[in-house]
PDB file of N, CA and C in Angstrom:
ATOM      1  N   UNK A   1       2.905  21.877  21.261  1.00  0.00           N
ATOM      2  CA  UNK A   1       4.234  21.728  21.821  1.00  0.00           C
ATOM      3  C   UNK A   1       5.187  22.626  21.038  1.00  0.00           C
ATOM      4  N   UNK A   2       5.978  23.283  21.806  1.00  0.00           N
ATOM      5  CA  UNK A   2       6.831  23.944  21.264  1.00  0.00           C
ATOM      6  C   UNK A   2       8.425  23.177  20.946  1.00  0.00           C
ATOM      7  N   UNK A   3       9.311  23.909  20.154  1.00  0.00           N
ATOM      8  CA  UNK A   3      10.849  23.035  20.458  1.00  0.00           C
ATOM      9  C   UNK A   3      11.466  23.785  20.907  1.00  0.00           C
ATOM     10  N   UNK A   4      11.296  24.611  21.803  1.00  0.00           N
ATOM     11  CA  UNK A   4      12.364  26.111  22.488  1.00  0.00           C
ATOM     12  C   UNK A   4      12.439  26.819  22.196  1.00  0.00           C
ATOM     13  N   UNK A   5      12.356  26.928  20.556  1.00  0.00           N
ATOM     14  CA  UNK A   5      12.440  28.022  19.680  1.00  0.00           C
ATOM     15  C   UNK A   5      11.497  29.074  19.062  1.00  0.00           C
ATOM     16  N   UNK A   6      10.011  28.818  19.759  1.00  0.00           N
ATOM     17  CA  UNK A   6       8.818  29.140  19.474  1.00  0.00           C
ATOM     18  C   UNK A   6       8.340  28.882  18.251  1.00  0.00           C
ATOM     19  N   UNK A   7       8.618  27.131  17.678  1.00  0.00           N
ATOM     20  CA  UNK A   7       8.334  26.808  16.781  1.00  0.00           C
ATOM     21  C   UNK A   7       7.381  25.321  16.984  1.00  0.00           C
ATOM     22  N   UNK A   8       6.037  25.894  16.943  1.00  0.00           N
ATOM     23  CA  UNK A   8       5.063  24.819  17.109  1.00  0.00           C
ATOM     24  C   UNK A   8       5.120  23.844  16.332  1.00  0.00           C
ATOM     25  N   UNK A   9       4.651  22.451  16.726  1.00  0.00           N
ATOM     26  CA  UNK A   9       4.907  21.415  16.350  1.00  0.00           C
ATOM     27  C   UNK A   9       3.238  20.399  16.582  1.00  0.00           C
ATOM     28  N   UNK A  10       3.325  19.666  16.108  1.00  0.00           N
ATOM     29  CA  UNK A  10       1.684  19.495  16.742  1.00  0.00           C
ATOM     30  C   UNK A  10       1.458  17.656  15.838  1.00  0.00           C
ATOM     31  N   UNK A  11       0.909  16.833  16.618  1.00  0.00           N
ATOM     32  CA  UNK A  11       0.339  15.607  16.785  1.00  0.00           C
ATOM     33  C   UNK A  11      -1.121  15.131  16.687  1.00  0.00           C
ATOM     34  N   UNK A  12      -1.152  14.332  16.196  1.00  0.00           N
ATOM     35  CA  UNK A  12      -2.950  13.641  16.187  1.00  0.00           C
ATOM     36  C   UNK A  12      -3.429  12.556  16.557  1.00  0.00           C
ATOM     37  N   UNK A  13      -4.428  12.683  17.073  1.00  0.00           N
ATOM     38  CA  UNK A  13      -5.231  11.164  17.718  1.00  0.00           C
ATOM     39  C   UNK A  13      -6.018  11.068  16.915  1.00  0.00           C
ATOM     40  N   UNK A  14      -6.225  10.033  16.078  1.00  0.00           N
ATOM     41  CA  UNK A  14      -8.003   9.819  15.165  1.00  0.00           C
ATOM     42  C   UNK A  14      -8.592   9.286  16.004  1.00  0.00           C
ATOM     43  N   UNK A  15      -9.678   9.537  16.601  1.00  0.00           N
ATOM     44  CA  UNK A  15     -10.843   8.282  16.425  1.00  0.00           C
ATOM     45  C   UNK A  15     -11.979   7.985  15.688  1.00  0.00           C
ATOM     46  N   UNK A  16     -11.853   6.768  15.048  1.00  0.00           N
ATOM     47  CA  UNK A  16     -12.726   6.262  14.448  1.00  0.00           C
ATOM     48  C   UNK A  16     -14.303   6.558  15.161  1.00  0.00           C
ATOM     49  N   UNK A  17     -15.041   7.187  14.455  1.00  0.00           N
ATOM     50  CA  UNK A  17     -16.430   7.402  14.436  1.00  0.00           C
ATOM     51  C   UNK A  17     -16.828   6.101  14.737  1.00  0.00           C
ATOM     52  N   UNK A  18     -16.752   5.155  13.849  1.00  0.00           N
ATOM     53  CA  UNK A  18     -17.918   4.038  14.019  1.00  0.00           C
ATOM     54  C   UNK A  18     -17.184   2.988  15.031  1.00  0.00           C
ATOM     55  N   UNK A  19     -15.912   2.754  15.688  1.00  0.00           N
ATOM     56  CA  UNK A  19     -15.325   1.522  16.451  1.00  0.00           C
ATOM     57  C   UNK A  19     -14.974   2.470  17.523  1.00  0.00           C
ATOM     58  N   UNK A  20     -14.515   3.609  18.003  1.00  0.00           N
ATOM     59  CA  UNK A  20     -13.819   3.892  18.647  1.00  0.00           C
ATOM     60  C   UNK A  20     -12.095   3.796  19.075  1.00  0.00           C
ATOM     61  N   UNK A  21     -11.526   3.461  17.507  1.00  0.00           N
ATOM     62  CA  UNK A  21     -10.732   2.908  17.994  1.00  0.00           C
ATOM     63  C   UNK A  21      -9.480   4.217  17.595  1.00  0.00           C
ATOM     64  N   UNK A  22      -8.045   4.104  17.913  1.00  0.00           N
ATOM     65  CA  UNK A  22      -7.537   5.202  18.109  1.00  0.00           C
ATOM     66  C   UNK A  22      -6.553   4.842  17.402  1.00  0.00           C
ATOM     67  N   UNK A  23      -5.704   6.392  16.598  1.00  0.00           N
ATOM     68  CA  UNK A  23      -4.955   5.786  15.412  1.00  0.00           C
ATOM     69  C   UNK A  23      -4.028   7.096  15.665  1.00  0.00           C
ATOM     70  N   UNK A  24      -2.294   7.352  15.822  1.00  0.00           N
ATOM     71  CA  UNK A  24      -1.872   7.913  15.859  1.00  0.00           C
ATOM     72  C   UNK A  24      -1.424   8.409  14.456  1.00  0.00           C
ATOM     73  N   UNK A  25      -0.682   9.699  14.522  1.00  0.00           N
ATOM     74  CA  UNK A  25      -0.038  10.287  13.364  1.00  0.00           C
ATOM     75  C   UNK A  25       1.151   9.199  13.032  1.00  0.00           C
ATOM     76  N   UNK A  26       0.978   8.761  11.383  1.00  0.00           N
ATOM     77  CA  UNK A  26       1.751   8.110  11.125  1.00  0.00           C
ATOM     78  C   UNK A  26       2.955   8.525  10.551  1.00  0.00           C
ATOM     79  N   UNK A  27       4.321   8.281   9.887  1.00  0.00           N
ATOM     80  CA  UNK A  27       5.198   8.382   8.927  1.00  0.00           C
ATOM     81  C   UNK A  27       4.881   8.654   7.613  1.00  0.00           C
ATOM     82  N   UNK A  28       4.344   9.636   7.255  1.00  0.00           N
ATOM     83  CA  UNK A  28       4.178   9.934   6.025  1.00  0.00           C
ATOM     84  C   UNK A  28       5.195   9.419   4.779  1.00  0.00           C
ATOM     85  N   UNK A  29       4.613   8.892   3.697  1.00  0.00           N
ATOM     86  CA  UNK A  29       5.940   9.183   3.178  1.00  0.00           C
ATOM     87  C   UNK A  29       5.872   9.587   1.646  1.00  0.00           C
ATOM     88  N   UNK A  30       5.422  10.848   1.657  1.00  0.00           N
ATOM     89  CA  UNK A  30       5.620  12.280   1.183  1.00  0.00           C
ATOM     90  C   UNK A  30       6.693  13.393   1.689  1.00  0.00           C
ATOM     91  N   UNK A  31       7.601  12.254   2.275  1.00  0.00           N
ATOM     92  CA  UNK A  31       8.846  13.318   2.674  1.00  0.00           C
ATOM     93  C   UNK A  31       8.323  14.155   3.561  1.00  0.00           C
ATOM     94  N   UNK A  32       7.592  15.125   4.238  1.00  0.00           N
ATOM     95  CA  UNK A  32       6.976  15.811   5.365  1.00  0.00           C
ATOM     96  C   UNK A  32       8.008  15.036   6.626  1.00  0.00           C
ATOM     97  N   UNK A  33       8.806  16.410   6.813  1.00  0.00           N
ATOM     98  CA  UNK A  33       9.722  16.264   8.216  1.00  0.00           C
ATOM     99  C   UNK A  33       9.175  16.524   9.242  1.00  0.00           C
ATOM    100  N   UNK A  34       8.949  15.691  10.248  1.00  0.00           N
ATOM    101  CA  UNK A  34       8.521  15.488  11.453  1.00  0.00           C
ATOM    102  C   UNK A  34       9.514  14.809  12.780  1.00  0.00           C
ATOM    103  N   UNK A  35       9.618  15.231  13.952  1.00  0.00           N
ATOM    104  CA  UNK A  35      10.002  15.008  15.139  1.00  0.00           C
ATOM    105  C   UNK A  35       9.177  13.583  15.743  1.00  0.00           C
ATOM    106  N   UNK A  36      10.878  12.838  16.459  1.00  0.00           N
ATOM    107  CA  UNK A  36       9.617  11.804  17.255  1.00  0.00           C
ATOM    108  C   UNK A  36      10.441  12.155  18.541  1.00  0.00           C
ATOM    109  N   UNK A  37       8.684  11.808  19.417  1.00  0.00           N
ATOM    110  CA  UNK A  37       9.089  12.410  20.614  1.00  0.00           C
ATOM    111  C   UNK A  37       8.051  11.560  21.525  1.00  0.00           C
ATOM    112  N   UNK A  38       8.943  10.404  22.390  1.00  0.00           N
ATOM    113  CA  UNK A  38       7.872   9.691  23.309  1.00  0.00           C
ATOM    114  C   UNK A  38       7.082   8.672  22.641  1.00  0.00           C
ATOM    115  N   UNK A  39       7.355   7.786  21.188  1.00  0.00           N
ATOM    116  CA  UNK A  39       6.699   7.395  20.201  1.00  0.00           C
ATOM    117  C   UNK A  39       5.433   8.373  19.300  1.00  0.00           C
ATOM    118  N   UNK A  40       5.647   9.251  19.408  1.00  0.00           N
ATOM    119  CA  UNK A  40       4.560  10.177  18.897  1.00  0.00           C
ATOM    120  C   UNK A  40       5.538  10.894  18.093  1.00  0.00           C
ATOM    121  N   UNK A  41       4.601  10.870  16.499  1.00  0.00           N
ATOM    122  CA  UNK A  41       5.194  11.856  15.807  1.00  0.00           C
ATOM    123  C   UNK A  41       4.769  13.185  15.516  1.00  0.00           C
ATOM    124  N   UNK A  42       5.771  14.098  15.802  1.00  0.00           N
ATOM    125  CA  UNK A  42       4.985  15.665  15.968  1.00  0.00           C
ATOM    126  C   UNK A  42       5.791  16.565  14.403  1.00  0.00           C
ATOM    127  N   UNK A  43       4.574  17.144  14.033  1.00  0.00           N
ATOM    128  CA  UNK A  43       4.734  17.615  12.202  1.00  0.00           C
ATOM    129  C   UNK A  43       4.844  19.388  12.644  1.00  0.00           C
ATOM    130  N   UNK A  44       5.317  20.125  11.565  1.00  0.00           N
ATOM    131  CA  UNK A  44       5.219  21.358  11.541  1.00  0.00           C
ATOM    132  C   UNK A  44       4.447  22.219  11.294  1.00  0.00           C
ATOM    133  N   UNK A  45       3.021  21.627  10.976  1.00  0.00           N
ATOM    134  CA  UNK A  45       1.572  22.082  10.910  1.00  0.00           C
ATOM    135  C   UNK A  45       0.198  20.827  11.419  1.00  0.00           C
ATOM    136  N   UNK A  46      -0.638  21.811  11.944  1.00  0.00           N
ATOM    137  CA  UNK A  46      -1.634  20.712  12.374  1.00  0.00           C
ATOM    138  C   UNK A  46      -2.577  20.274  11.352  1.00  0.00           C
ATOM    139  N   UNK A  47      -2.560  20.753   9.631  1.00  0.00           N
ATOM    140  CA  UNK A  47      -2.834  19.770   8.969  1.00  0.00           C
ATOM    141  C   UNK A  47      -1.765  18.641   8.248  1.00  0.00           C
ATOM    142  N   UNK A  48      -1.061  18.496   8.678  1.00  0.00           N
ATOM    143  CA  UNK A  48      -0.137  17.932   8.303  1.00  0.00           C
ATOM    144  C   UNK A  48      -0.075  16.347   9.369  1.00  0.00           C
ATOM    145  N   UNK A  49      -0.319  17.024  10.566  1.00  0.00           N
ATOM    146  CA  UNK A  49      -0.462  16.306  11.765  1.00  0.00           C
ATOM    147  C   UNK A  49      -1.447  15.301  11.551  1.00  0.00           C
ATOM    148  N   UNK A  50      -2.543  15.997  11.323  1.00  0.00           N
ATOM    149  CA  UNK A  50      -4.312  15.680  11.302  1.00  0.00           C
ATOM    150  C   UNK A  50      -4.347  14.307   9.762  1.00  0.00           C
ATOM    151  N   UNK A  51      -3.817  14.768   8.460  1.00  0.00           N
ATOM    152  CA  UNK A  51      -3.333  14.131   7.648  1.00  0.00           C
ATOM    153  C   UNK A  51      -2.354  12.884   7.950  1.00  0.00           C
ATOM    154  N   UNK A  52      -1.606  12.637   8.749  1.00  0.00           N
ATOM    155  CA  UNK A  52      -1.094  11.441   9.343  1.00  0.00           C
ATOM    156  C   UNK A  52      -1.307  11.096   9.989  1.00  0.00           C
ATOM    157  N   UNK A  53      -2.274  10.923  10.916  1.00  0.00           N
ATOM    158  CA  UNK A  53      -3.399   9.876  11.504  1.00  0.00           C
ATOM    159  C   UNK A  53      -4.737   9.684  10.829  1.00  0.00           C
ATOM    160  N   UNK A  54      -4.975  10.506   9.555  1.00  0.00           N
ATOM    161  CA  UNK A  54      -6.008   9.721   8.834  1.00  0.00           C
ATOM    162  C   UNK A  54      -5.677   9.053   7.765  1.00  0.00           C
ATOM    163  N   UNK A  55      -4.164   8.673   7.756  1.00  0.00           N
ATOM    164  CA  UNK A  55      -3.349   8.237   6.575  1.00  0.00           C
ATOM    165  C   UNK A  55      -3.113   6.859   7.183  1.00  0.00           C
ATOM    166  N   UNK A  56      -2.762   6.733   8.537  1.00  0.00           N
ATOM    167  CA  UNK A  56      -2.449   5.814   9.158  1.00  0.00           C
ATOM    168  C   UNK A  56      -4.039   4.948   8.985  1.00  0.00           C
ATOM    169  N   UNK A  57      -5.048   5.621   9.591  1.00  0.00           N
ATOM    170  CA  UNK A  57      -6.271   4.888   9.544  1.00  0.00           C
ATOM    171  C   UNK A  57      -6.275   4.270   8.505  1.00  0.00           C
ATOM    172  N   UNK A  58      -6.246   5.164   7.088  1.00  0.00           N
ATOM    173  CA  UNK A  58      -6.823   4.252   5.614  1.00  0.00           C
ATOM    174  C   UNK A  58      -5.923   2.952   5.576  1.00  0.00           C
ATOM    175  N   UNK A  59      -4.526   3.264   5.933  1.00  0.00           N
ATOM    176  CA  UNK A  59      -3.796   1.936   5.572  1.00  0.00           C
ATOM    177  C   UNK A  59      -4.554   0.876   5.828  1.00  0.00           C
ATOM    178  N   UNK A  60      -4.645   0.924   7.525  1.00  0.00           N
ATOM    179  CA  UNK A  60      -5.026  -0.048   7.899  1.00  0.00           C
ATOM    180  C   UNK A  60      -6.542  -0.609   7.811  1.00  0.00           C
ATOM    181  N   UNK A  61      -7.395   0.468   7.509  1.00  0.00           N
ATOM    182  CA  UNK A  61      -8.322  -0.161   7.126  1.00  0.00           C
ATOM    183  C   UNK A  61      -8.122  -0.844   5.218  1.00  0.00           C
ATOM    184  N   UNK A  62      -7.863  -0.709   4.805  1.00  0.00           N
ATOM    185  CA  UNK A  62      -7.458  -1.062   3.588  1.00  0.00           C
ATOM    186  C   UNK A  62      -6.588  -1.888   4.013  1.00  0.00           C
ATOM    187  N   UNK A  63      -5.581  -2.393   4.211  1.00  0.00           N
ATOM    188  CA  UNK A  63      -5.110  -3.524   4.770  1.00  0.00           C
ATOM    189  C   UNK A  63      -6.118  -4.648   5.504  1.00  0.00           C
ATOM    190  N   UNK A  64      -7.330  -4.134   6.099  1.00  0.00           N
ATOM    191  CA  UNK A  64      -7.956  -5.131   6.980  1.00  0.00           C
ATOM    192  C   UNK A  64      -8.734  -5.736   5.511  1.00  0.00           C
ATOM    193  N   UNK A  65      -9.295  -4.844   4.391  1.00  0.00           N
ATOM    194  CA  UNK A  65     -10.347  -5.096   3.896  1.00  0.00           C
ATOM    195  C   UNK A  65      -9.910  -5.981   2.600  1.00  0.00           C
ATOM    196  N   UNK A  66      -8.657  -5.640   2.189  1.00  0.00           N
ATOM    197  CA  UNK A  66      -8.331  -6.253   0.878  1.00  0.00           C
ATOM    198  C   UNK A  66      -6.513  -7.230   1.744  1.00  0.00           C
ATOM    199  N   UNK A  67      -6.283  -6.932   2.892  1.00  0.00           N
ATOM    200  CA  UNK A  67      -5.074  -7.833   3.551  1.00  0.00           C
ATOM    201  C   UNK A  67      -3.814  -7.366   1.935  1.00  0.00           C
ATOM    202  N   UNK A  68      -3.495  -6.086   1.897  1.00  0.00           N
ATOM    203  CA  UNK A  68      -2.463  -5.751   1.482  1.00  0.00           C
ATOM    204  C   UNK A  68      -2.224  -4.436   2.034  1.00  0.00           C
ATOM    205  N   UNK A  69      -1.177  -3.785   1.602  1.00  0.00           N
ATOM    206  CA  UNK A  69      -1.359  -2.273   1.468  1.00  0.00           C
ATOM    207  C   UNK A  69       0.094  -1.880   0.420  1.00  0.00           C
ATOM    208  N   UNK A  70      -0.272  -1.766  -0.265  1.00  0.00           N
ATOM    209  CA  UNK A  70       0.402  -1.808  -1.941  1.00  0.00           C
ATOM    210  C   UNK A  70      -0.080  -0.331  -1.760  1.00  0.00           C
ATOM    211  N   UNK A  71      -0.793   0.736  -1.735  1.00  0.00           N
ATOM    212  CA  UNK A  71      -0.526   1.804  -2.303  1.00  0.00           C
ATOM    213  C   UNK A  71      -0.990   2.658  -0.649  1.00  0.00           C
ATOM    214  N   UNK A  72       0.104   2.353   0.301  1.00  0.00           N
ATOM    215  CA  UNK A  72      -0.009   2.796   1.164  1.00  0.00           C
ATOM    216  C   UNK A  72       0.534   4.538   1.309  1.00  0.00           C
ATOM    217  N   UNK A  73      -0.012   4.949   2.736  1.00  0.00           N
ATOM    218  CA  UNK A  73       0.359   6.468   2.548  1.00  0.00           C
ATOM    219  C   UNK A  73       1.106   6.874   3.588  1.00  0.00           C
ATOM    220  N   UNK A  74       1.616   6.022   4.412  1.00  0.00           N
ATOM    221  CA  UNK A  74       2.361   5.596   5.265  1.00  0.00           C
ATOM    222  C   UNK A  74       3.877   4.721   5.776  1.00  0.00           C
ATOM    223  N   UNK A  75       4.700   4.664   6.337  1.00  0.00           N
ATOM    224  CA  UNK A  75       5.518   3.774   6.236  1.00  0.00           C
ATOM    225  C   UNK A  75       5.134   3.021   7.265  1.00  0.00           C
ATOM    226  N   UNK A  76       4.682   3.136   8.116  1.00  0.00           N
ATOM    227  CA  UNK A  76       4.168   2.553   9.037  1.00  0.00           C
ATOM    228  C   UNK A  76       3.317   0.792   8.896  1.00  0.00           C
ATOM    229  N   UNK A  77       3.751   0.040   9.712  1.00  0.00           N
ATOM    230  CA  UNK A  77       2.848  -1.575   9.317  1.00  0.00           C
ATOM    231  C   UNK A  77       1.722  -1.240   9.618  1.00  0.00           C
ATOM    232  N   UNK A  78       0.680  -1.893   8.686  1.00  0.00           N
ATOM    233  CA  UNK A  78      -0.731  -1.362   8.983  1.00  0.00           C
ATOM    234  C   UNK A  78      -1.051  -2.529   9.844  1.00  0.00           C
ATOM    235  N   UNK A  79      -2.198  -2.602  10.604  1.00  0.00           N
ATOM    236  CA  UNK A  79      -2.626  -3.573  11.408  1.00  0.00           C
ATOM    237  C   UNK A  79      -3.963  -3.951  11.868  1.00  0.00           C
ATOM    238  N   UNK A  80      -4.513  -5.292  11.689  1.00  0.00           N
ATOM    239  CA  UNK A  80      -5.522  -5.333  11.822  1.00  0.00           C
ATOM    240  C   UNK A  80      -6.420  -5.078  13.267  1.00  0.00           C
ATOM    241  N   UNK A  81      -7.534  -4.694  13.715  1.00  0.00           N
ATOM    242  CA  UNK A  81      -7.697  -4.104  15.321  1.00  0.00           C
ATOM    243  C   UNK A  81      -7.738  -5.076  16.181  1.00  0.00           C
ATOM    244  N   UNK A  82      -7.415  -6.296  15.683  1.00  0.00           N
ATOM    245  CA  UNK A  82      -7.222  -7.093  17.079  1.00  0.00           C
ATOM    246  C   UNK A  82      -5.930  -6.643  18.120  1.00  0.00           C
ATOM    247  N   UNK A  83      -4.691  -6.209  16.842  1.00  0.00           N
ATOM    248  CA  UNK A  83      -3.409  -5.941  17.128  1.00  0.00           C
ATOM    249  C   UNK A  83      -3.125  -4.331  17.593  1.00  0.00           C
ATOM    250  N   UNK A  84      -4.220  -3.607  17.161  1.00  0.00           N
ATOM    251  CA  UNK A  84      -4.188  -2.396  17.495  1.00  0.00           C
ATOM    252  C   UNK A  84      -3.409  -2.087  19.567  1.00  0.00           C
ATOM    253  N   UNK A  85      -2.526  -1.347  19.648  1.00  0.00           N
ATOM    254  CA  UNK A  85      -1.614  -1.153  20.980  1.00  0.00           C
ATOM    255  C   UNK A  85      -2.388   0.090  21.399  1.00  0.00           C
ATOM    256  N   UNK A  86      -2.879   0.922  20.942  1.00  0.00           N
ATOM    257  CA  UNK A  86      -2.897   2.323  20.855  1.00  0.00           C
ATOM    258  C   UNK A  86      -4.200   2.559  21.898  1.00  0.00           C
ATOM    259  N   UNK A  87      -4.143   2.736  23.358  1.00  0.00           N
ATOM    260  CA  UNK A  87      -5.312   2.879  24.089  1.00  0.00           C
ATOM    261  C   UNK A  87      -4.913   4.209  25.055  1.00  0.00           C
ATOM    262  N   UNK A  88      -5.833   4.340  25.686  1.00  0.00           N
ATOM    263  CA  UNK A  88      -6.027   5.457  26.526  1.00  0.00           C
ATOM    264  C   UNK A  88      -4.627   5.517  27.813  1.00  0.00           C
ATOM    265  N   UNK A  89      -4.494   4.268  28.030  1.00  0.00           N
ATOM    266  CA  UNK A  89      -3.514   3.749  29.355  1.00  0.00           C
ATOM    267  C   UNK A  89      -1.960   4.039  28.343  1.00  0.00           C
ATOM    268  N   UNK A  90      -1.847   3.161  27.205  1.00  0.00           N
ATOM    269  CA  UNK A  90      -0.515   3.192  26.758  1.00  0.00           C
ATOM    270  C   UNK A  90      -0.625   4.784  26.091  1.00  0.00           C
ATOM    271  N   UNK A  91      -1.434   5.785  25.826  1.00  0.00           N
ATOM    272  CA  UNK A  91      -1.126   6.882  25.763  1.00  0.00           C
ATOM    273  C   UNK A  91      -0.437   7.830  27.069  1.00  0.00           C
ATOM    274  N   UNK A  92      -1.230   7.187  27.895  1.00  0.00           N
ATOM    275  CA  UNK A  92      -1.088   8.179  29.083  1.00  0.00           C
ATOM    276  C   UNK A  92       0.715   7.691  29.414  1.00  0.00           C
ATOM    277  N   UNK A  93       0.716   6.492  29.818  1.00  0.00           N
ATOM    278  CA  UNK A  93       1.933   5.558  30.282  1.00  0.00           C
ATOM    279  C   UNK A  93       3.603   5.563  29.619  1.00  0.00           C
ATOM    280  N   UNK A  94       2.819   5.370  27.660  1.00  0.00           N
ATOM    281  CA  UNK A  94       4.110   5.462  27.457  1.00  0.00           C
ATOM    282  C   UNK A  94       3.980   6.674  26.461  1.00  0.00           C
ATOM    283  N   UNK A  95       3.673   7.271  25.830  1.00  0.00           N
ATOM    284  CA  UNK A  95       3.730   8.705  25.282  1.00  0.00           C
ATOM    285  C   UNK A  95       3.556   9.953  26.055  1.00  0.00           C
ATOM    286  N   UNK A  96       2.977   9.203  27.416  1.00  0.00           N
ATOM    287  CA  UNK A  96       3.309  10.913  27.930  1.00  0.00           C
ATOM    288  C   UNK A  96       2.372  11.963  28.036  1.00  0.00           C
ATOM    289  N   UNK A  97       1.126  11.523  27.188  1.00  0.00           N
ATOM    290  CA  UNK A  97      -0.278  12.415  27.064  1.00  0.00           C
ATOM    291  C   UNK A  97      -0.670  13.343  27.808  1.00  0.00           C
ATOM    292  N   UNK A  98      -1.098  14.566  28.384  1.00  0.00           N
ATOM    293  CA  UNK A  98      -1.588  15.030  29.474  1.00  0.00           C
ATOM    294  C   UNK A  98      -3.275  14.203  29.398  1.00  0.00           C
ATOM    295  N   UNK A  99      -3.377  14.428  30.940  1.00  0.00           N
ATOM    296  CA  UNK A  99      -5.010  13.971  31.003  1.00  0.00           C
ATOM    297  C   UNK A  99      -5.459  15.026  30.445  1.00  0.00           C
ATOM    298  N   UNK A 100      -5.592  16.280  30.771  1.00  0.00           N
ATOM    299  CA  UNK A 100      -6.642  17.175  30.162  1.00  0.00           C
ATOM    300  C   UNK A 100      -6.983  16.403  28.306  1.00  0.00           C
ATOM    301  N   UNK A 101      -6.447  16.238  28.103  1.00  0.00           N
ATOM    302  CA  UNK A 101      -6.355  15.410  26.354  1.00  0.00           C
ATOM    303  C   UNK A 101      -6.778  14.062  26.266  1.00  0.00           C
ATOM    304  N   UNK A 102      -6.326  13.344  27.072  1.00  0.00           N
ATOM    305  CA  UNK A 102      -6.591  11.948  27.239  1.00  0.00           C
ATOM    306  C   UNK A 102      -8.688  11.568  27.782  1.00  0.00           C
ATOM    307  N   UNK A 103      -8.607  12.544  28.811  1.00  0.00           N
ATOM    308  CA  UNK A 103     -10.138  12.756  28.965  1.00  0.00           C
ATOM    309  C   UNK A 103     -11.055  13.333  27.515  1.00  0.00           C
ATOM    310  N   UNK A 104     -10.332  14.241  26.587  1.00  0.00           N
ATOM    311  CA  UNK A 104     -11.424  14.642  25.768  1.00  0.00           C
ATOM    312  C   UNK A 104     -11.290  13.273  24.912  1.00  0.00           C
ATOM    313  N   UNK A 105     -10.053  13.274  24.684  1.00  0.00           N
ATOM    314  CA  UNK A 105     -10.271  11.337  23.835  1.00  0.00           C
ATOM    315  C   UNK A 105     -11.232  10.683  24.184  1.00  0.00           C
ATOM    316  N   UNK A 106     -11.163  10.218  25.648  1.00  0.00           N
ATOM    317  CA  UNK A 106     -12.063   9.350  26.216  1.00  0.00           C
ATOM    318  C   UNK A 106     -13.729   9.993  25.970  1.00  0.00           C
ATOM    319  N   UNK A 107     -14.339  10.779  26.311  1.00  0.00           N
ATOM    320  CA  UNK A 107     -15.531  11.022  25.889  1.00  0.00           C
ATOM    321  C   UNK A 107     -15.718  11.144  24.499  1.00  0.00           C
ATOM    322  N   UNK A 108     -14.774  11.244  23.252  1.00  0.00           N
ATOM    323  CA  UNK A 108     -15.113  11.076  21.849  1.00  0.00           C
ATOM    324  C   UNK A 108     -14.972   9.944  21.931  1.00  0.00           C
ATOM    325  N   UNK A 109     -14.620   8.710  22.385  1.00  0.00           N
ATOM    326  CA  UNK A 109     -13.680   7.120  22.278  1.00  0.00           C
ATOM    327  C   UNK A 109     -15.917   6.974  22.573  1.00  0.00           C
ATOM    328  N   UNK A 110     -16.042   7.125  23.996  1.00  0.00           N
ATOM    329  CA  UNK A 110     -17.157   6.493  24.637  1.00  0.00           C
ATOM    330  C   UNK A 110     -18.452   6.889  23.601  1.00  0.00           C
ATOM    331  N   UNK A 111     -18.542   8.094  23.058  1.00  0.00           N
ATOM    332  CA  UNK A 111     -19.850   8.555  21.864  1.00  0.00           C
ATOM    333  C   UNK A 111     -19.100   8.016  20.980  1.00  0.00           C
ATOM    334  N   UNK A 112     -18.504   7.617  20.134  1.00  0.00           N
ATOM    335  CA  UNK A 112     -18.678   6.737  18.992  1.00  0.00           C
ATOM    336  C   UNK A 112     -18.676   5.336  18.816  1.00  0.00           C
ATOM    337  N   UNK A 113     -18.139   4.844  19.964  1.00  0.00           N
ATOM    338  CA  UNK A 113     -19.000   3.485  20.060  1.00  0.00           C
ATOM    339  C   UNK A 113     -20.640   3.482  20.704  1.00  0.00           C
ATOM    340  N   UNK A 114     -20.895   4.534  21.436  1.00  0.00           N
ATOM    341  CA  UNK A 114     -22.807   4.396  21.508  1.00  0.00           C
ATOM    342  C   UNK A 114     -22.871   4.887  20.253  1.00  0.00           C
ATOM    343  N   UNK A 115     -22.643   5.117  19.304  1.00  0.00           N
ATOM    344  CA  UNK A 115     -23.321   5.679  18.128  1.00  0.00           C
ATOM    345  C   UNK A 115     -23.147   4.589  17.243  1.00  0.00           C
ATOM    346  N   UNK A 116     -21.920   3.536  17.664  1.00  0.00           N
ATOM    347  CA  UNK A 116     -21.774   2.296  16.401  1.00  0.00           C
ATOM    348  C   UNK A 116     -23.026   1.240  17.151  1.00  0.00           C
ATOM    349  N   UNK A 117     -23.496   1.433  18.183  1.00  0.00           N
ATOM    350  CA  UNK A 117     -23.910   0.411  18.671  1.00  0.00           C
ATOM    351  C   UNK A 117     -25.784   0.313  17.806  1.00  0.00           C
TER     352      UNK A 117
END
């Protein structure tokens, strides 16, 4: 995504290898200025991007495993996956996703749960 100015901006979906489950770019908080746009936060590099949805993941898995998150990397509430919002429909619905994206999700979403199974 651009901001008009031909200044790319760029977002991340994790999915978890072993659950399938989907974890957006979180609030860093290492100061890293980022845009929100549609509930999605978009960073000024795509490792930066890529780094706040695997920042978001650890919270919360570390939150699920020890139920704190004391040395979180995120500002974001971590959450355990019962509570997890973050699916294919509320991407498309309320962030705005294109399908072309939402489909490659979905076939990484569908191989890593046959691979947890």
């Amino acid at each position: 995504v651009s901001d008009g100015h031909h200044n790319p901006s760029f977002t991340c979906i994790l999915i978890c290898p072993r659950s399938g489950e989907l974890f957006l770019s979180g609030y860093l908080l290492d100061g890293s200025e980022f845009d929100e746009k549609n509930g999605l936060l978009w960073y000024k590099s795509k490792d930066k991007s890529q780094f706040a949805a695997s920042a978001r993941a650890l919270d919360c898995f570390h939150f699920r495993n020890a139920n704190n998150n004391e040395e979180a990397f995120c500002g974001n509430v971590p959450y355990s996956a019962d509570q997890s919002t973050v699916t294919l429909q509320s991407l498309r619905d309320v962030h705005g996703v294109p399908r072309r994206i939402l489909d490659s999700v979905s076939l990484k979403q569908d191989r890593a749960r046959r691979v947890s199974l």
